[in-house]
C-alpha atoms as a PDB file:
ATOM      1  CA  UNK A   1     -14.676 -30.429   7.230  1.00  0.00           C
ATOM      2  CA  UNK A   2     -15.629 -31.471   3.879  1.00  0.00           C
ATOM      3  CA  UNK A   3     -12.659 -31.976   1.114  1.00  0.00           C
ATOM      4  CA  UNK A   4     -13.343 -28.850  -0.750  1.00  0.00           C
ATOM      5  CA  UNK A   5     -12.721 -26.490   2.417  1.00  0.00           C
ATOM      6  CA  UNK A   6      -9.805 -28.366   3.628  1.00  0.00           C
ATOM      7  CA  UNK A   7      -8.350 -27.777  -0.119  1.00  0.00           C
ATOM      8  CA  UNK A   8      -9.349 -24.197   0.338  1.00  0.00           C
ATOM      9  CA  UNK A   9      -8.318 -23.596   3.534  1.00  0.00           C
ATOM     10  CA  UNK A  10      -4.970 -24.807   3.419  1.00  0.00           C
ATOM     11  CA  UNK A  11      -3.946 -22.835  -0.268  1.00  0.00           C
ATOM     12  CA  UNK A  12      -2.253 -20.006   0.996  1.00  0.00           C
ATOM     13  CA  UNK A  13      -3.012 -18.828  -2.964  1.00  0.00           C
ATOM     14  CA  UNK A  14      -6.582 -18.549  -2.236  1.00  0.00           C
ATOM     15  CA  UNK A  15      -6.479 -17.380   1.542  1.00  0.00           C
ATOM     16  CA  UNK A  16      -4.517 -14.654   0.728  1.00  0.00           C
ATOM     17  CA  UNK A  17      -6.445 -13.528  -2.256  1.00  0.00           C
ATOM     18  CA  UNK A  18      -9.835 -13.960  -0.062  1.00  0.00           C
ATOM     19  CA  UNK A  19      -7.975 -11.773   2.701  1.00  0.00           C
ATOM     20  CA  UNK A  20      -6.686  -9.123   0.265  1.00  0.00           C
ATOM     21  CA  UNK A  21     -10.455  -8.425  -1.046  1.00  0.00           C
ATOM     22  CA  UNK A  22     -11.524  -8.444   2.321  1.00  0.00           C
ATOM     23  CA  UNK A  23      -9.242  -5.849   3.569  1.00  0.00           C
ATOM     24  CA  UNK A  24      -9.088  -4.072   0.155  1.00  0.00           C
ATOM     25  CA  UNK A  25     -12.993  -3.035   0.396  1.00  0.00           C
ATOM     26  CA  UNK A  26     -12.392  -2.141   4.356  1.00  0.00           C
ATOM     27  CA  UNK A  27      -9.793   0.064   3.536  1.00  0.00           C
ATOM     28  CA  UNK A  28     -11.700   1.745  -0.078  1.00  0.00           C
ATOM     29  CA  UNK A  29     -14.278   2.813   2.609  1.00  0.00           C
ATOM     30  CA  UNK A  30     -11.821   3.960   5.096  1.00  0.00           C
ATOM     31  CA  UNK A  31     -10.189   6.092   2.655  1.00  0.00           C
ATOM     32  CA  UNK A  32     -12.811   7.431   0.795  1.00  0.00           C
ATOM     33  CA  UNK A  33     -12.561  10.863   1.143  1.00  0.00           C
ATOM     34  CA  UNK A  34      -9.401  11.728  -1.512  1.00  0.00           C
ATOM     35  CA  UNK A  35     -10.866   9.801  -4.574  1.00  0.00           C
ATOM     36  CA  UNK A  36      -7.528   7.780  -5.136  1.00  0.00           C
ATOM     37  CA  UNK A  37      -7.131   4.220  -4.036  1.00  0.00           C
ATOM     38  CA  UNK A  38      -5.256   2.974  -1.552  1.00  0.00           C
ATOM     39  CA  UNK A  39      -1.833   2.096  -3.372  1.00  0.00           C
ATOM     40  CA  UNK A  40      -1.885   5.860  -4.878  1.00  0.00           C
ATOM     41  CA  UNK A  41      -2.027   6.892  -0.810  1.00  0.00           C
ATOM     42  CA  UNK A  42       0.672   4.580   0.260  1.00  0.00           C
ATOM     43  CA  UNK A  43       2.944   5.806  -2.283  1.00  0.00           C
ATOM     44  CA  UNK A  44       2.414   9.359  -1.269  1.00  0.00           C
ATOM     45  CA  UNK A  45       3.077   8.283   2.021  1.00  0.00           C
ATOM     46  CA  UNK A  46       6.654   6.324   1.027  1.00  0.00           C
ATOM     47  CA  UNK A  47       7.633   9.661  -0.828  1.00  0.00           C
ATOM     48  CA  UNK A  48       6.524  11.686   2.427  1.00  0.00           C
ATOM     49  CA  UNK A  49       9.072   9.900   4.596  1.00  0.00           C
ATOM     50  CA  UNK A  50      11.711   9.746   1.344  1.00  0.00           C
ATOM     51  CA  UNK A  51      11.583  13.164  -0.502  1.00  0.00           C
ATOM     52  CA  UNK A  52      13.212  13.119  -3.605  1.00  0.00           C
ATOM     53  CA  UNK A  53      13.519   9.654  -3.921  1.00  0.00           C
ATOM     54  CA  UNK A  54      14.217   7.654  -6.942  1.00  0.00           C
ATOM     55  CA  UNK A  55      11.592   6.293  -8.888  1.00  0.00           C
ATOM     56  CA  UNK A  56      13.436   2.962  -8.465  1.00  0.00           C
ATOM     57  CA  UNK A  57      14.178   3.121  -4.919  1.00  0.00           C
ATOM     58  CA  UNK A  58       9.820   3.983  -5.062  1.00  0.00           C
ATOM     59  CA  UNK A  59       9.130   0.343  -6.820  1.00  0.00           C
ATOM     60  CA  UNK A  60      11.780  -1.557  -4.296  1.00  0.00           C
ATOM     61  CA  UNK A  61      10.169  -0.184  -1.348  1.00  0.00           C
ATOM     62  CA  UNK A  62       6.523  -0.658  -2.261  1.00  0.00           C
ATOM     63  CA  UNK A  63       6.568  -3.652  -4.595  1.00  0.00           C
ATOM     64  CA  UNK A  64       5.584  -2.189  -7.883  1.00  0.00           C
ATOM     65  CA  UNK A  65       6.805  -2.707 -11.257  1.00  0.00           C
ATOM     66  CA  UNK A  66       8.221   0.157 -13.271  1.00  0.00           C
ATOM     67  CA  UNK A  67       5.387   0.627 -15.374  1.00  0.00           C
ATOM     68  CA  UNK A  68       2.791   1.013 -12.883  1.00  0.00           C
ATOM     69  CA  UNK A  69       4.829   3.066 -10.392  1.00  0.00           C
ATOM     70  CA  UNK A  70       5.267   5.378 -13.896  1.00  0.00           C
ATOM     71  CA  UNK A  71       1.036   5.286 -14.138  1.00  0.00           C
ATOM     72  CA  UNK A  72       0.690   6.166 -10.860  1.00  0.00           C
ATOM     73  CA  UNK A  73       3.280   9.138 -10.425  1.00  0.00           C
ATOM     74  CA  UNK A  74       1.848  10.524 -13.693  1.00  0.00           C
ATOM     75  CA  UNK A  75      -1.639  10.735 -12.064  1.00  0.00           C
ATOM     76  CA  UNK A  76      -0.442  12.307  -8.854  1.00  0.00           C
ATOM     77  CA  UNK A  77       1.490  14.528 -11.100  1.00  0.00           C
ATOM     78  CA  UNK A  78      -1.720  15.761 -12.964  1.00  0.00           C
ATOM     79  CA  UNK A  79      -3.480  15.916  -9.694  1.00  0.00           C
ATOM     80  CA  UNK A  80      -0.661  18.347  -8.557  1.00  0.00           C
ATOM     81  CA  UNK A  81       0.318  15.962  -5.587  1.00  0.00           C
ATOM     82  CA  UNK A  82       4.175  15.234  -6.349  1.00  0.00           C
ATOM     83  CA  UNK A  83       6.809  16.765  -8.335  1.00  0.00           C
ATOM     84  CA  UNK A  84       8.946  14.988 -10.639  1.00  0.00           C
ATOM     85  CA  UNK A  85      12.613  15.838 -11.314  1.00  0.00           C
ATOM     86  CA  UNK A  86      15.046  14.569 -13.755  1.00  0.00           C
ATOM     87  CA  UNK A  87      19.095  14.193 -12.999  1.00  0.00           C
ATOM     88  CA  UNK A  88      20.742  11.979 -15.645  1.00  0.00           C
ATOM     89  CA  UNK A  89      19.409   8.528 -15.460  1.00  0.00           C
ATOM     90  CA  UNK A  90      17.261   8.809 -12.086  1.00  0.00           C
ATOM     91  CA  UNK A  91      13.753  10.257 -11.628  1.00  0.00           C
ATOM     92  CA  UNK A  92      13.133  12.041  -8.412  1.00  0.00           C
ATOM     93  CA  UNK A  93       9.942  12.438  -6.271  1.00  0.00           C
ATOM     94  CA  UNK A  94       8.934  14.433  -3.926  1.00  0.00           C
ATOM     95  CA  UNK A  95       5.403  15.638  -2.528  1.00  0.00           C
ATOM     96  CA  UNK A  96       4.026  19.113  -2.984  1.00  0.00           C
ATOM     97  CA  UNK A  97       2.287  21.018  -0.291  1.00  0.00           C
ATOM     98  CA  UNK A  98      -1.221  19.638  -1.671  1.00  0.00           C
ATOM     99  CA  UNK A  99       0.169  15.953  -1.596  1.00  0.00           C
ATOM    100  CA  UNK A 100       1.395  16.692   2.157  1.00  0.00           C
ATOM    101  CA  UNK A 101      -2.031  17.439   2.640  1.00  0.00           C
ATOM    102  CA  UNK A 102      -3.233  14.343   1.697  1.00  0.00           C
ATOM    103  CA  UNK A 103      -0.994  12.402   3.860  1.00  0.00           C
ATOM    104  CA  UNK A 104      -1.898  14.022   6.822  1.00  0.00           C
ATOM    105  CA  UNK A 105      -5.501  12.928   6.365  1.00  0.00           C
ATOM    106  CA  UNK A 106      -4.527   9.327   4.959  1.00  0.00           C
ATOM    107  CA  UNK A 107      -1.865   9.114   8.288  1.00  0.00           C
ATOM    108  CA  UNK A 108      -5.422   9.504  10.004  1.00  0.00           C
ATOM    109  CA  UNK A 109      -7.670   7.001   7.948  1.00  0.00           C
ATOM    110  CA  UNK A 110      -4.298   4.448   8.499  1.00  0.00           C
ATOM    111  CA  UNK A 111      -5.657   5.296  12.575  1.00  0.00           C
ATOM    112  CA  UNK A 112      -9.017   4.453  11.350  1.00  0.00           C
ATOM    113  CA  UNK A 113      -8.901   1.504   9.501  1.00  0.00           C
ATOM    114  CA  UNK A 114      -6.687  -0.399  11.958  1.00  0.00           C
ATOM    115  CA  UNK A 115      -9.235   0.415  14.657  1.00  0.00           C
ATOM    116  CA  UNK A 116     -11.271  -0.893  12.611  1.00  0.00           C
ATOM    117  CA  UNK A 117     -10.417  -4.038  11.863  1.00  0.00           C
ATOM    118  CA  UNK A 118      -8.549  -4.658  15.380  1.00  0.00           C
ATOM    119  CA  UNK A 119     -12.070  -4.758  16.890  1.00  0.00           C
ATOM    120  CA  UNK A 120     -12.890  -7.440  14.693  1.00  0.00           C
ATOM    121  CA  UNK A 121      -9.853  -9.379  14.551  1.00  0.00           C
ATOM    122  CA  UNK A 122      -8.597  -8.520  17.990  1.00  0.00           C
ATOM    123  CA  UNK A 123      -5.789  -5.810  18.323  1.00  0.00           C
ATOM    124  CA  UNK A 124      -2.955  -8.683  19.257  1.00  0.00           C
ATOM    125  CA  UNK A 125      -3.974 -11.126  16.553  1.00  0.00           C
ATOM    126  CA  UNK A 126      -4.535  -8.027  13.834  1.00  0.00           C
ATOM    127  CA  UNK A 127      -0.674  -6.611  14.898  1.00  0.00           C
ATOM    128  CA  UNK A 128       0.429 -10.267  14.661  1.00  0.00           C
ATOM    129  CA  UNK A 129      -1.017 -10.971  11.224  1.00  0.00           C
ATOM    130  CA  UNK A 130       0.499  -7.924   9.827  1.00  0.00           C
ATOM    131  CA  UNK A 131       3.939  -8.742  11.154  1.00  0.00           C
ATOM    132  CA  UNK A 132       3.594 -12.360   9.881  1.00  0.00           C
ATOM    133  CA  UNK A 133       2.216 -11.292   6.231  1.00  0.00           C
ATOM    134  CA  UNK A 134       4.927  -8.570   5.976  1.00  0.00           C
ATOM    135  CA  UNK A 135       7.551 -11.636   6.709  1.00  0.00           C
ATOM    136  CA  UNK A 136       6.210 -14.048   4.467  1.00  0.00           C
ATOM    137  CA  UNK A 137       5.871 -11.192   1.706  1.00  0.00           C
ATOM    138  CA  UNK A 138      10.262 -10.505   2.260  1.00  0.00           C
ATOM    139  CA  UNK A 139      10.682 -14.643   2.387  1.00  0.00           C
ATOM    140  CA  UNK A 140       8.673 -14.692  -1.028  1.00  0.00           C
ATOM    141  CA  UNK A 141      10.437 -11.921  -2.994  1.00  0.00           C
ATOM    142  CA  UNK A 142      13.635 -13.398  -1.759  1.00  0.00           C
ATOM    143  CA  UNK A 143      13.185 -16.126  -3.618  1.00  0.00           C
ATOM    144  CA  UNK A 144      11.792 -15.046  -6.871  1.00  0.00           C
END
């Protein structure tokens, strides 16, 4: 193996960031059908499970800083996906009917993307991965 893939192949940095494009344009295709990308999905799936929620508790459980998760609830707001309550210093979220319908189609593309990618990566090595990644993400914020 020549120097220059040895140097790539063993930065994490750039591994990662290869992987995450990868993945990113599986999973664009996968869930096509609702016109929002993937993190606007997965944060109408973390209100699903969590209604009424704090917009902090939102950003803490998916990673997000303030600002964006703001962005993002203001478009599914538009969209009439989630509602957004005041009470004193917290913001509350919670999905509308419309919004549960979108979930229950995204729970399904979340089906269809893992079989997807399990029959290239294996089913073992893809549950593995996702285990490990999810690990190493915790180990890194911890340490911020």
């Amino acid at each position: 193996m020549c120097e220059e893939n040895q140097l790539l192949t063993r930065c994490l940095y750039f591994t990662a960031s290869r992987f995450a494009r990868n993945i990113t344009k599986l999973a664009e295709k996968t869930f096509d059908d609702d016109d929002l990308a993937p993190t606007y999905l997965y944060l109408i799936m973390t209100v699903r499970f969590h209604p009424g929620m704090t917009q902090k508790e939102l950003c803490h459980r998916l990673s997000i800083a303030p600002s964006t998760s703001t962005r993002f609830i203001d478009k599914l707001e538009r969209r009439r996906l989630v509602t957004r309550t005041a009470g004193g210093k917290e913001t509350y979220i919670a999905l509308t009917d419309e919004g549960e319908k979108i979930y229950k189609r995204f729970r399904k593309s979340l089906e269809l993307l893992f079989d997807h990618y399990s029959k290239i990566l294996g089913r073992e090595f893809s549950e593995d991965l996702s285990k490990m990644l999810h690990e190493a993400s915790n180990k890194l914020e911890q340490n911020q």
